[in-house]
N, C-alpha and C. Protein backbone atom coordinates (compact mmCIF):
# COMPACT_ATOMS: atom_id res chain seq x y z
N UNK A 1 118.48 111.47 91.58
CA UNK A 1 118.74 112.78 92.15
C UNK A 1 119.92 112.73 93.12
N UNK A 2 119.92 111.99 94.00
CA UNK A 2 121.19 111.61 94.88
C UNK A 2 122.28 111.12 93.96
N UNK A 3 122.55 110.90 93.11
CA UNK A 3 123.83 110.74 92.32
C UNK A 3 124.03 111.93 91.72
N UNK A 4 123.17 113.30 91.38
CA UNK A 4 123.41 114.26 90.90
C UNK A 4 124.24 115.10 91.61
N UNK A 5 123.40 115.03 92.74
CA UNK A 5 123.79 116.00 94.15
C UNK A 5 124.91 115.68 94.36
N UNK A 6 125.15 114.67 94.34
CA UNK A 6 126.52 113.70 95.04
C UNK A 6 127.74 114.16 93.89
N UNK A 7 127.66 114.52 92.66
CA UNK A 7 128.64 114.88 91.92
C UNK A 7 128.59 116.08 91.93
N UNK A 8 127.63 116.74 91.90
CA UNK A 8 127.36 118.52 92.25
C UNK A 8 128.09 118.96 93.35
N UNK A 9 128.48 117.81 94.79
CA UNK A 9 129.28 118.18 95.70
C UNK A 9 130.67 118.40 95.39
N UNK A 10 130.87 116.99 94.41
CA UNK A 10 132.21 116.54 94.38
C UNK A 10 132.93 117.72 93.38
N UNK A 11 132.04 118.09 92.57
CA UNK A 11 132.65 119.35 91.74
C UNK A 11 132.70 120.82 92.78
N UNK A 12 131.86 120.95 93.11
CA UNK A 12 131.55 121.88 93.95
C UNK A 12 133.13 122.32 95.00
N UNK A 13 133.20 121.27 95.75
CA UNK A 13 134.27 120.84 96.45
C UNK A 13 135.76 121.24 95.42
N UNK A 14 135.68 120.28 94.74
CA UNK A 14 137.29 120.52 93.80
C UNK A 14 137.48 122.03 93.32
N UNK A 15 136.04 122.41 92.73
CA UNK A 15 136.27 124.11 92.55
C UNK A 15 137.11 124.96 93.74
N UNK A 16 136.47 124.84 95.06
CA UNK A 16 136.48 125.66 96.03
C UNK A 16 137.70 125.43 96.63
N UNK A 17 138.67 123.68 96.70
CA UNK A 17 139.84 123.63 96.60
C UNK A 17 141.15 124.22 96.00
N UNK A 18 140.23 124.24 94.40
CA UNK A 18 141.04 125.07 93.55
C UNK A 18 141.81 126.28 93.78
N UNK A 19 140.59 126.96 94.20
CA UNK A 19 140.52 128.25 94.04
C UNK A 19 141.25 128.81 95.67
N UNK A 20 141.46 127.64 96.58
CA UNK A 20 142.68 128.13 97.74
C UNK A 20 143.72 128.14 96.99
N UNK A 21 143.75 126.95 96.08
CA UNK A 21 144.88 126.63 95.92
C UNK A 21 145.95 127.56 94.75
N UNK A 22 145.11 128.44 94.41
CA UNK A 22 145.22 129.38 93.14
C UNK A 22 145.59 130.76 94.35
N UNK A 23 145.02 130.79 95.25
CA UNK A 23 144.98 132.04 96.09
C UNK A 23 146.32 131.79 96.94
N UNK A 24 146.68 130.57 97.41
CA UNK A 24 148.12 130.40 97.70
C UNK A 24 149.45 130.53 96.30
N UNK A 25 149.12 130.29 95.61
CA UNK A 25 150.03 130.40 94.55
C UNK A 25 150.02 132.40 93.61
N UNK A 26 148.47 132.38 93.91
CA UNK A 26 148.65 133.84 93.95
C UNK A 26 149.62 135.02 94.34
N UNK A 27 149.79 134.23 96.20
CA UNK A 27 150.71 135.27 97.01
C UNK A 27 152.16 134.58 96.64
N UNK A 28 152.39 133.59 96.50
CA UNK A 28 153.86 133.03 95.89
C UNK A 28 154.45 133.82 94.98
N UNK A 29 153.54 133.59 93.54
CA UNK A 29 154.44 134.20 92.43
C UNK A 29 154.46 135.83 92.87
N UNK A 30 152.87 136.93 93.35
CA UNK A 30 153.07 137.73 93.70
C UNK A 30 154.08 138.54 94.25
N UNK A 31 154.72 137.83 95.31
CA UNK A 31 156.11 137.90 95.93
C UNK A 31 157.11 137.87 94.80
N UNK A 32 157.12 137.20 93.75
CA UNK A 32 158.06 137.04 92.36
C UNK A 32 158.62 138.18 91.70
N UNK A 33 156.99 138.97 92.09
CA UNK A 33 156.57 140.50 91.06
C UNK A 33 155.85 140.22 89.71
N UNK A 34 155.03 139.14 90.47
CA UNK A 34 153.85 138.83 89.32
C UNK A 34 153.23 140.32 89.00
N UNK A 35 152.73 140.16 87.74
CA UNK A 35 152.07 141.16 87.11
C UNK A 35 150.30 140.28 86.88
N UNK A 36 149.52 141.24 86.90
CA UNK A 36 148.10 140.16 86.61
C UNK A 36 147.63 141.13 85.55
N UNK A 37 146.86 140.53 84.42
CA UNK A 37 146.59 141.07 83.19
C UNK A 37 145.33 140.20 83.37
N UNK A 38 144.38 141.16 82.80
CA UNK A 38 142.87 141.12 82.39
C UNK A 38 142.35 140.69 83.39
N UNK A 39 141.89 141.87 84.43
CA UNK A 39 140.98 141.62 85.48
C UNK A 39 139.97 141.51 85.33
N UNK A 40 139.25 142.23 84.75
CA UNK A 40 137.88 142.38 83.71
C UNK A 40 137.31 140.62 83.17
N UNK A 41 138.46 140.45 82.52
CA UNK A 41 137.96 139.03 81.56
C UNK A 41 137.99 138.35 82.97
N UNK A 42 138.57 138.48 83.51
CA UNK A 42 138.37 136.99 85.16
C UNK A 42 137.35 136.90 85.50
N UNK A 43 136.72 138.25 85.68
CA UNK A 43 135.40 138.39 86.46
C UNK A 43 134.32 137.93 85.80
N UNK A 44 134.64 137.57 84.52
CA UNK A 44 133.74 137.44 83.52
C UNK A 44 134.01 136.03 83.20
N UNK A 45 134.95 135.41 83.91
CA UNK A 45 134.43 134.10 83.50
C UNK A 45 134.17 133.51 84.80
N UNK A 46 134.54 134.11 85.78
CA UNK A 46 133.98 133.40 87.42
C UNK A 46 132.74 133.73 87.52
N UNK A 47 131.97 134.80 86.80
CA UNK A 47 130.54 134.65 86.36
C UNK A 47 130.05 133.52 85.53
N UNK A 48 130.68 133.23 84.36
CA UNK A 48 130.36 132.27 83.24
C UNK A 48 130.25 131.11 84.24
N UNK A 49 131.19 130.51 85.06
CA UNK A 49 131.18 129.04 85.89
C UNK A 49 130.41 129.11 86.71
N UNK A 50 130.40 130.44 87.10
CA UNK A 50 129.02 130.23 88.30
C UNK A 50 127.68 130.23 87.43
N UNK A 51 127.62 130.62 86.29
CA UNK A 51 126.08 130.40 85.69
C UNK A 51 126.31 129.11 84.97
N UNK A 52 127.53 128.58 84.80
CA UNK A 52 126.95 127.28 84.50
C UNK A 52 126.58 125.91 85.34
N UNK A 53 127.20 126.26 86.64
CA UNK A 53 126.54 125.51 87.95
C UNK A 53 125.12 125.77 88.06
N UNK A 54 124.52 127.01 87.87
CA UNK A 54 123.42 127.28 87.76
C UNK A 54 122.44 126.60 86.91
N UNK A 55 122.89 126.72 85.36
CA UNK A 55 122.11 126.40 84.59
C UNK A 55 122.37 124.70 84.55
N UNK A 56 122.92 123.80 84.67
CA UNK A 56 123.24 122.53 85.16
C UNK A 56 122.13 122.04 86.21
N UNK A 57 122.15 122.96 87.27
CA UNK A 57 121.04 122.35 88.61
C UNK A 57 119.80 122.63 87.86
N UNK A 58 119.71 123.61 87.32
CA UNK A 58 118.34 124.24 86.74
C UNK A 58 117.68 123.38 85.55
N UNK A 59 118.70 122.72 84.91
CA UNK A 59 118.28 122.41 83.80
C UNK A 59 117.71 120.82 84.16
N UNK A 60 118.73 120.17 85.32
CA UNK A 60 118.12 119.46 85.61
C UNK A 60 116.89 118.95 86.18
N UNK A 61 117.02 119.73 87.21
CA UNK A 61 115.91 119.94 87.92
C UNK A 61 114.21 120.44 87.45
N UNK A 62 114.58 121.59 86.91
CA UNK A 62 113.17 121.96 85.82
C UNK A 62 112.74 121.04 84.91
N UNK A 63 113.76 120.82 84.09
CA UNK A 63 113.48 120.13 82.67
C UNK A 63 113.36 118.08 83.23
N UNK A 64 113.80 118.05 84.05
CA UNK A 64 113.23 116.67 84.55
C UNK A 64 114.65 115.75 83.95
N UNK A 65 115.73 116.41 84.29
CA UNK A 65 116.53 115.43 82.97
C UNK A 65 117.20 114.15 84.35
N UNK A 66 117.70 112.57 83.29
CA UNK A 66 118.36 112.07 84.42
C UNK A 66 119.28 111.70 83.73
N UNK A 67 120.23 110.24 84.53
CA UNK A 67 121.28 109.85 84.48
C UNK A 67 121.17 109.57 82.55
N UNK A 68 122.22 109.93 81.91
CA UNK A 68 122.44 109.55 80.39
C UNK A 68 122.86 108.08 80.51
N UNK A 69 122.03 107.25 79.79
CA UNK A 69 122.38 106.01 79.06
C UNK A 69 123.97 106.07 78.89
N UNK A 70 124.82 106.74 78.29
CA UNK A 70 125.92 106.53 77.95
C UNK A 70 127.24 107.24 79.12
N UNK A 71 126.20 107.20 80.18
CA UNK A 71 127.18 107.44 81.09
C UNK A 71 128.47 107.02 81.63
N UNK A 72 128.48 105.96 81.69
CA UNK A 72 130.20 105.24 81.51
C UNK A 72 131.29 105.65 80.30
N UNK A 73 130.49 105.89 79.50
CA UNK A 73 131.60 106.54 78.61
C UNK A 73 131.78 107.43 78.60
N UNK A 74 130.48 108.64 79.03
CA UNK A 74 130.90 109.61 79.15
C UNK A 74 131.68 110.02 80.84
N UNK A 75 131.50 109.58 82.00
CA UNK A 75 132.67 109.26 83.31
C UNK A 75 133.89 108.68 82.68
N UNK A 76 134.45 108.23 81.83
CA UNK A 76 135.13 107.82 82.15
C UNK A 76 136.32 109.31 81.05
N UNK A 77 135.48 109.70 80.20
CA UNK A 77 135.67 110.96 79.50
C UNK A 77 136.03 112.06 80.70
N UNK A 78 135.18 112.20 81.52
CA UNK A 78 135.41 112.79 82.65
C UNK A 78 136.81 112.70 83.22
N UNK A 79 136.93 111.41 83.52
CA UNK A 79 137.83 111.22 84.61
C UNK A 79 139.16 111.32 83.88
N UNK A 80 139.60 110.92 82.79
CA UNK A 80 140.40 110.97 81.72
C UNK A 80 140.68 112.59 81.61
N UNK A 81 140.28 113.16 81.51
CA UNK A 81 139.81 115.01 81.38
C UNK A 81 140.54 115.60 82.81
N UNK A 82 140.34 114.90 84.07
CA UNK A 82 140.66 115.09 85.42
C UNK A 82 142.16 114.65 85.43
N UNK A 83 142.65 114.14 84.75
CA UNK A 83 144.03 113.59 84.96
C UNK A 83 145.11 114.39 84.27
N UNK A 84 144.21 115.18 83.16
CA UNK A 84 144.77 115.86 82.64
C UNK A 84 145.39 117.07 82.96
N UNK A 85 143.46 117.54 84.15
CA UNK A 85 143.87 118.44 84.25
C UNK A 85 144.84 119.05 85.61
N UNK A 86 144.99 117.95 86.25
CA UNK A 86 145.66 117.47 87.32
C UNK A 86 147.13 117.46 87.32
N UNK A 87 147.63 116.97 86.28
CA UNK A 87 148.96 116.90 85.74
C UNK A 87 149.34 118.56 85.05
N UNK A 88 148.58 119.00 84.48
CA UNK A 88 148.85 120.13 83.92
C UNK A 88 149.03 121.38 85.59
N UNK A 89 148.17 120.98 86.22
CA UNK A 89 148.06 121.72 87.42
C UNK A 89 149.65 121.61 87.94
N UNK A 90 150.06 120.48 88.21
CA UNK A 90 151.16 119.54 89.07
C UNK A 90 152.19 120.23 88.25
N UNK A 91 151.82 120.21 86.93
CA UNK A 91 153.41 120.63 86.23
C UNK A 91 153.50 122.38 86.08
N UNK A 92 152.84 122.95 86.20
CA UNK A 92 152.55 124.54 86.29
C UNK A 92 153.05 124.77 87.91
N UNK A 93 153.07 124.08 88.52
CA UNK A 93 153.14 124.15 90.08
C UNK A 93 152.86 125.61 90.70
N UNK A 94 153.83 126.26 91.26
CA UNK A 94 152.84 127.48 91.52
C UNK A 94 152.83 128.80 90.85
N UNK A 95 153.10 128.25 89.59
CA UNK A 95 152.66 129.08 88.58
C UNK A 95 151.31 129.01 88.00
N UNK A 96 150.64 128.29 88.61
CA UNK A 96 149.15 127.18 88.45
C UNK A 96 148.05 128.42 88.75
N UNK A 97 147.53 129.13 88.06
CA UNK A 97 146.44 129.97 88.64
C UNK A 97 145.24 130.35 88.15
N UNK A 98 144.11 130.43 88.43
CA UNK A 98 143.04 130.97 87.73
C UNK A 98 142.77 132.03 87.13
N UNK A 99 144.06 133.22 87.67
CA UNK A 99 143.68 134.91 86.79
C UNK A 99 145.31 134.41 85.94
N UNK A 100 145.49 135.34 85.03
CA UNK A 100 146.70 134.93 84.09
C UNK A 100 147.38 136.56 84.93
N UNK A 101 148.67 135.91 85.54
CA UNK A 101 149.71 136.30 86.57
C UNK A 101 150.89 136.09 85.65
N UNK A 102 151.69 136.88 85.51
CA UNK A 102 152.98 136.62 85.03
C UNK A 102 154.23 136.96 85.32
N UNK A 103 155.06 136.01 85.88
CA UNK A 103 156.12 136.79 86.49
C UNK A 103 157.34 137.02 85.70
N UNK A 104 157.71 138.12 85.29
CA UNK A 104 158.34 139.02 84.05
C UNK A 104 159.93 137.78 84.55
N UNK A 105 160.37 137.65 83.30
CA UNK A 105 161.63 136.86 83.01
C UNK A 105 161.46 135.19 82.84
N UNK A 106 160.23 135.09 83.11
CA UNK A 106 160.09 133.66 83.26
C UNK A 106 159.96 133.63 82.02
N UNK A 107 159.85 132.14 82.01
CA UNK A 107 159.61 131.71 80.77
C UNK A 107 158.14 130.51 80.72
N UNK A 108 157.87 130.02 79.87
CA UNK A 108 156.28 129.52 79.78
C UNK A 108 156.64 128.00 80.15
N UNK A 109 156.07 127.43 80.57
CA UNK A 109 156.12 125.73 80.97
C UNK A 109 156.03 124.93 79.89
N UNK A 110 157.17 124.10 79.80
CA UNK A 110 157.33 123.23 78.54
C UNK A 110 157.81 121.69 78.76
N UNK A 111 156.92 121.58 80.37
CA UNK A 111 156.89 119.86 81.07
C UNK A 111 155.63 119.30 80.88
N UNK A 112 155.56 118.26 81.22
CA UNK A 112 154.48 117.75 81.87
C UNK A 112 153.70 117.62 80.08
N UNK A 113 152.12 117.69 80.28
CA UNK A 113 151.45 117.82 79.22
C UNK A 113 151.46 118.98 78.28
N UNK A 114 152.43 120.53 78.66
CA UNK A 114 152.72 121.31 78.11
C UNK A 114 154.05 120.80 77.25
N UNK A 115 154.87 120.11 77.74
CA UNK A 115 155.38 119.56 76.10
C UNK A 115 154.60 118.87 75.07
N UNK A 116 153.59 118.76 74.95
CA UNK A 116 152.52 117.91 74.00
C UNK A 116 151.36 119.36 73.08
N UNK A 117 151.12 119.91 74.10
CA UNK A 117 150.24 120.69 73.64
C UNK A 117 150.56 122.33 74.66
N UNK A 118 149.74 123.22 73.89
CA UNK A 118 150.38 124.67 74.24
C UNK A 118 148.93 124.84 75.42
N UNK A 119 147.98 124.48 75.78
CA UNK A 119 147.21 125.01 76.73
C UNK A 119 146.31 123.41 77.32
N UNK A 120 146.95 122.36 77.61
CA UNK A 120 146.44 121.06 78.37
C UNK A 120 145.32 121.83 79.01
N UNK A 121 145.42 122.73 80.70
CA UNK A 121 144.39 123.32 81.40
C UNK A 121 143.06 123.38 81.03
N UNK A 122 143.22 124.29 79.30
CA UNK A 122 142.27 125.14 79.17
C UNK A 122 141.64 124.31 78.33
N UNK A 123 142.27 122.98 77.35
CA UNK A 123 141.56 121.93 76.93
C UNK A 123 140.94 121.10 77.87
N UNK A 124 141.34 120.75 79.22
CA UNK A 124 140.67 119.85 79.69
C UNK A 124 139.19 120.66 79.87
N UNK A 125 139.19 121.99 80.46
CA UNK A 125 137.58 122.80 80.96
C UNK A 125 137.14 122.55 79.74
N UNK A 126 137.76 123.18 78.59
CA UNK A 126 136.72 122.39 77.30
C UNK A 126 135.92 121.35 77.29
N UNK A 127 136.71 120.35 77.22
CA UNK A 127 135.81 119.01 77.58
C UNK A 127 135.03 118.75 78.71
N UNK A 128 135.45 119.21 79.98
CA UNK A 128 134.58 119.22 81.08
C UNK A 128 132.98 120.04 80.96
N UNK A 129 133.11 121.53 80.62
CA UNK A 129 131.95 121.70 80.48
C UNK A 129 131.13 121.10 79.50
N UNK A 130 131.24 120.72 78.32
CA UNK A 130 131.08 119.81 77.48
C UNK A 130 130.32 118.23 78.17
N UNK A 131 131.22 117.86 78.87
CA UNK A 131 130.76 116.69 79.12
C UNK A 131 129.93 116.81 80.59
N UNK A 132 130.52 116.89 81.36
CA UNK A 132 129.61 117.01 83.13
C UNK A 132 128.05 116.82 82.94
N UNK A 133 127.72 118.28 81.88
CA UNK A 133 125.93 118.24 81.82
C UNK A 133 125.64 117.14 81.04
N UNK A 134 126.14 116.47 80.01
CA UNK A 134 125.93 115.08 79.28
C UNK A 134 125.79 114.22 80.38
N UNK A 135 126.49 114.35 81.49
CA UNK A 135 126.45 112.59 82.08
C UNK A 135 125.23 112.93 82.29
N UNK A 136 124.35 114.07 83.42
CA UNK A 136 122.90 113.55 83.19
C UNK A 136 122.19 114.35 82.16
N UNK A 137 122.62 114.43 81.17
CA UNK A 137 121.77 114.83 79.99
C UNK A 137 120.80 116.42 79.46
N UNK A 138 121.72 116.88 80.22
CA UNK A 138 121.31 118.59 80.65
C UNK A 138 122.29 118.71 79.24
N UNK A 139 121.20 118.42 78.26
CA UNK A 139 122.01 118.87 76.53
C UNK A 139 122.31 120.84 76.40
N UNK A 140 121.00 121.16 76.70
CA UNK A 140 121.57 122.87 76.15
C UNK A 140 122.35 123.39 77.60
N UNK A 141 122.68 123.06 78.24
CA UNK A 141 123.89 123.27 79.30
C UNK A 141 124.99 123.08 78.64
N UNK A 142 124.80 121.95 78.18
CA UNK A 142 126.77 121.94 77.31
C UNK A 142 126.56 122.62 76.05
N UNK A 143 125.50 122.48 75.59
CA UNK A 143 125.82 123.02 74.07
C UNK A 143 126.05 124.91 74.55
N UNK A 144 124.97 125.27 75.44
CA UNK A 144 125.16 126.78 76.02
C UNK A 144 126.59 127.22 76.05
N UNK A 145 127.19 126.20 77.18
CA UNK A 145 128.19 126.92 77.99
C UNK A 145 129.65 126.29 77.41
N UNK A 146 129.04 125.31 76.55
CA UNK A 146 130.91 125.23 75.74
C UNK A 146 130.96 126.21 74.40
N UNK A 147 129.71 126.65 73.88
CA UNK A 147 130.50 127.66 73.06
C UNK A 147 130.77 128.87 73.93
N UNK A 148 129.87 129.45 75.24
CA UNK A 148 130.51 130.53 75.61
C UNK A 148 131.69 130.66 76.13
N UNK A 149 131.86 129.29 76.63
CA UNK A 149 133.72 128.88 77.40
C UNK A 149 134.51 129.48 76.28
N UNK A 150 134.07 128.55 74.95
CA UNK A 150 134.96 128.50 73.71
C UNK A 150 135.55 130.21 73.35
N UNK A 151 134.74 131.06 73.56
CA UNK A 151 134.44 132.27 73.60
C UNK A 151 135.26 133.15 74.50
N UNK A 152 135.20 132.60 75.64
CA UNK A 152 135.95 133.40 76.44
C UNK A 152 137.39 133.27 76.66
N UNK A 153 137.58 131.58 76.49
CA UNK A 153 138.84 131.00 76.05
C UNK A 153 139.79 131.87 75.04
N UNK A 154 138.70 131.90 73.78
CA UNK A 154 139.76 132.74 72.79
C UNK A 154 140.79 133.78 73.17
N UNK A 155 139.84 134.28 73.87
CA UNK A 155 140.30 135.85 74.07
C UNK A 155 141.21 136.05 74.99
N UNK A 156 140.81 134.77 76.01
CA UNK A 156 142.02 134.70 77.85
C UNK A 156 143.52 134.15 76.90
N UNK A 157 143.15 133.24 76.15
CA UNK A 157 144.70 132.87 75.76
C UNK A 157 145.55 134.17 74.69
N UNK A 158 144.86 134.18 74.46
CA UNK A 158 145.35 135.64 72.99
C UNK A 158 146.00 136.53 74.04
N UNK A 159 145.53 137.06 75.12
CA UNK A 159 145.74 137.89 76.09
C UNK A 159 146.98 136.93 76.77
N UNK A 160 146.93 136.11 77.00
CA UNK A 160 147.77 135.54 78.16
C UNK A 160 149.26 135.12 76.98
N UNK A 161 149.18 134.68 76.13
CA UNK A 161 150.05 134.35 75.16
C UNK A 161 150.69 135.35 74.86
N UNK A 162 150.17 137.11 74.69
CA UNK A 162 150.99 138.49 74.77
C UNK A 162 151.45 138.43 75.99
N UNK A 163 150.52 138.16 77.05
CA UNK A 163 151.26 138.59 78.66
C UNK A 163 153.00 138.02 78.72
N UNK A 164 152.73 136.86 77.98
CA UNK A 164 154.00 135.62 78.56
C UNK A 164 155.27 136.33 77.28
N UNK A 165 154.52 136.46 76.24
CA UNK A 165 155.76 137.38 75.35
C UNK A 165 155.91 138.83 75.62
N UNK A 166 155.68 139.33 77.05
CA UNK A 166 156.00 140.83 77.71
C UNK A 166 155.30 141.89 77.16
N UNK A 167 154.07 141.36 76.81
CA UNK A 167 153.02 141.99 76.13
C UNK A 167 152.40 143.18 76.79
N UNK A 168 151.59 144.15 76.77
CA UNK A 168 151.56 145.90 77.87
C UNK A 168 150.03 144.58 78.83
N UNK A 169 150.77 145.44 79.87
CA UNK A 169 149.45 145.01 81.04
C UNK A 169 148.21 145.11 81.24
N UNK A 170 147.79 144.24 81.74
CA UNK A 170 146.21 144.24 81.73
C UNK A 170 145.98 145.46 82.55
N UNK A 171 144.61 145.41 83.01
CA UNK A 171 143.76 146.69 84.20
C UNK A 171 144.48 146.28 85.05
């Protein structure tokens, strides 16, 4: 249980970092004459992460689950996933944000792990929710919440991929 808690912080923590760090880059590009598209879908997935913190503690906790046997492989899946998404962060710099912001003339990021692949970010949360509830074995947590990610994903990039080709504005 103390190794659960203890990573429940450490995520907990990096979220809440994040999300200054998204709120400073917010007022940056803002100042740019960022535009923000799909307010609606945001709210709807800062619900989705908060019910899957939920269903994670819950699942553990109720259902009695513990540390997975294959936990080293799956940490180290983790941490591999963190570097990714770290670098993708680093190379977006403060264009880096949690609502899809677009500041008209720019153009889309084509450094870092975005020369390799068209959405690094949104692959690494793939794998993260995916994996996190595996390390201690909270199975219908990942199976739950990576198809609904998968789900909500579709639709944020489809949307954000018009935004970046000057696509009509969100709410």
């Amino acid at each position: 249980m103390k190794l659960f808690l203890l990573f429940l912080a450490f995520l907990i923590f990096q979220r809440v970092s994040e999300l200054l760090l998204a709120g400073k880059n917010e007022i940056a590009v803002r100042k740019m004459g960022a535009v923000e598209y799909d307010r609606s879908g945001y709210r709807a997935i800062v619900l989705m992460h908060a019910a899957f913190f939920l269903s994670l503690v819950s699942e553990y906790i109720l259902l009695g689950r513990t540390l997975n046997e294959h936990w080293p492989v799956l940490i180290t899946i983790f941490v591999l996933t963190q570097a990714l998404r770290y670098w993708s962060i680093l190379s977006l710099g403060k264009f880096w944000n949690t609502k899809i912001l677009v500041v008209p003339g720019t153009r889309a990021v084509t450094r870092g792990p975005y020369k390799y692949v068209r959405h690094p970010n949104y692959l690494a949360v793939v794998i993260e929710i995916a994996v996190i509830p595996l390390i201690f074995s909270c199975y219908l947590t990942s199976v739950l919440f990576t198809v609904l990610n998968l789900i909500a994903l579709r639709r944020r990039i489809r949307i954000e991929e018009s935004a970046l080709l000057g696509g009509p504005s969100g709410e």
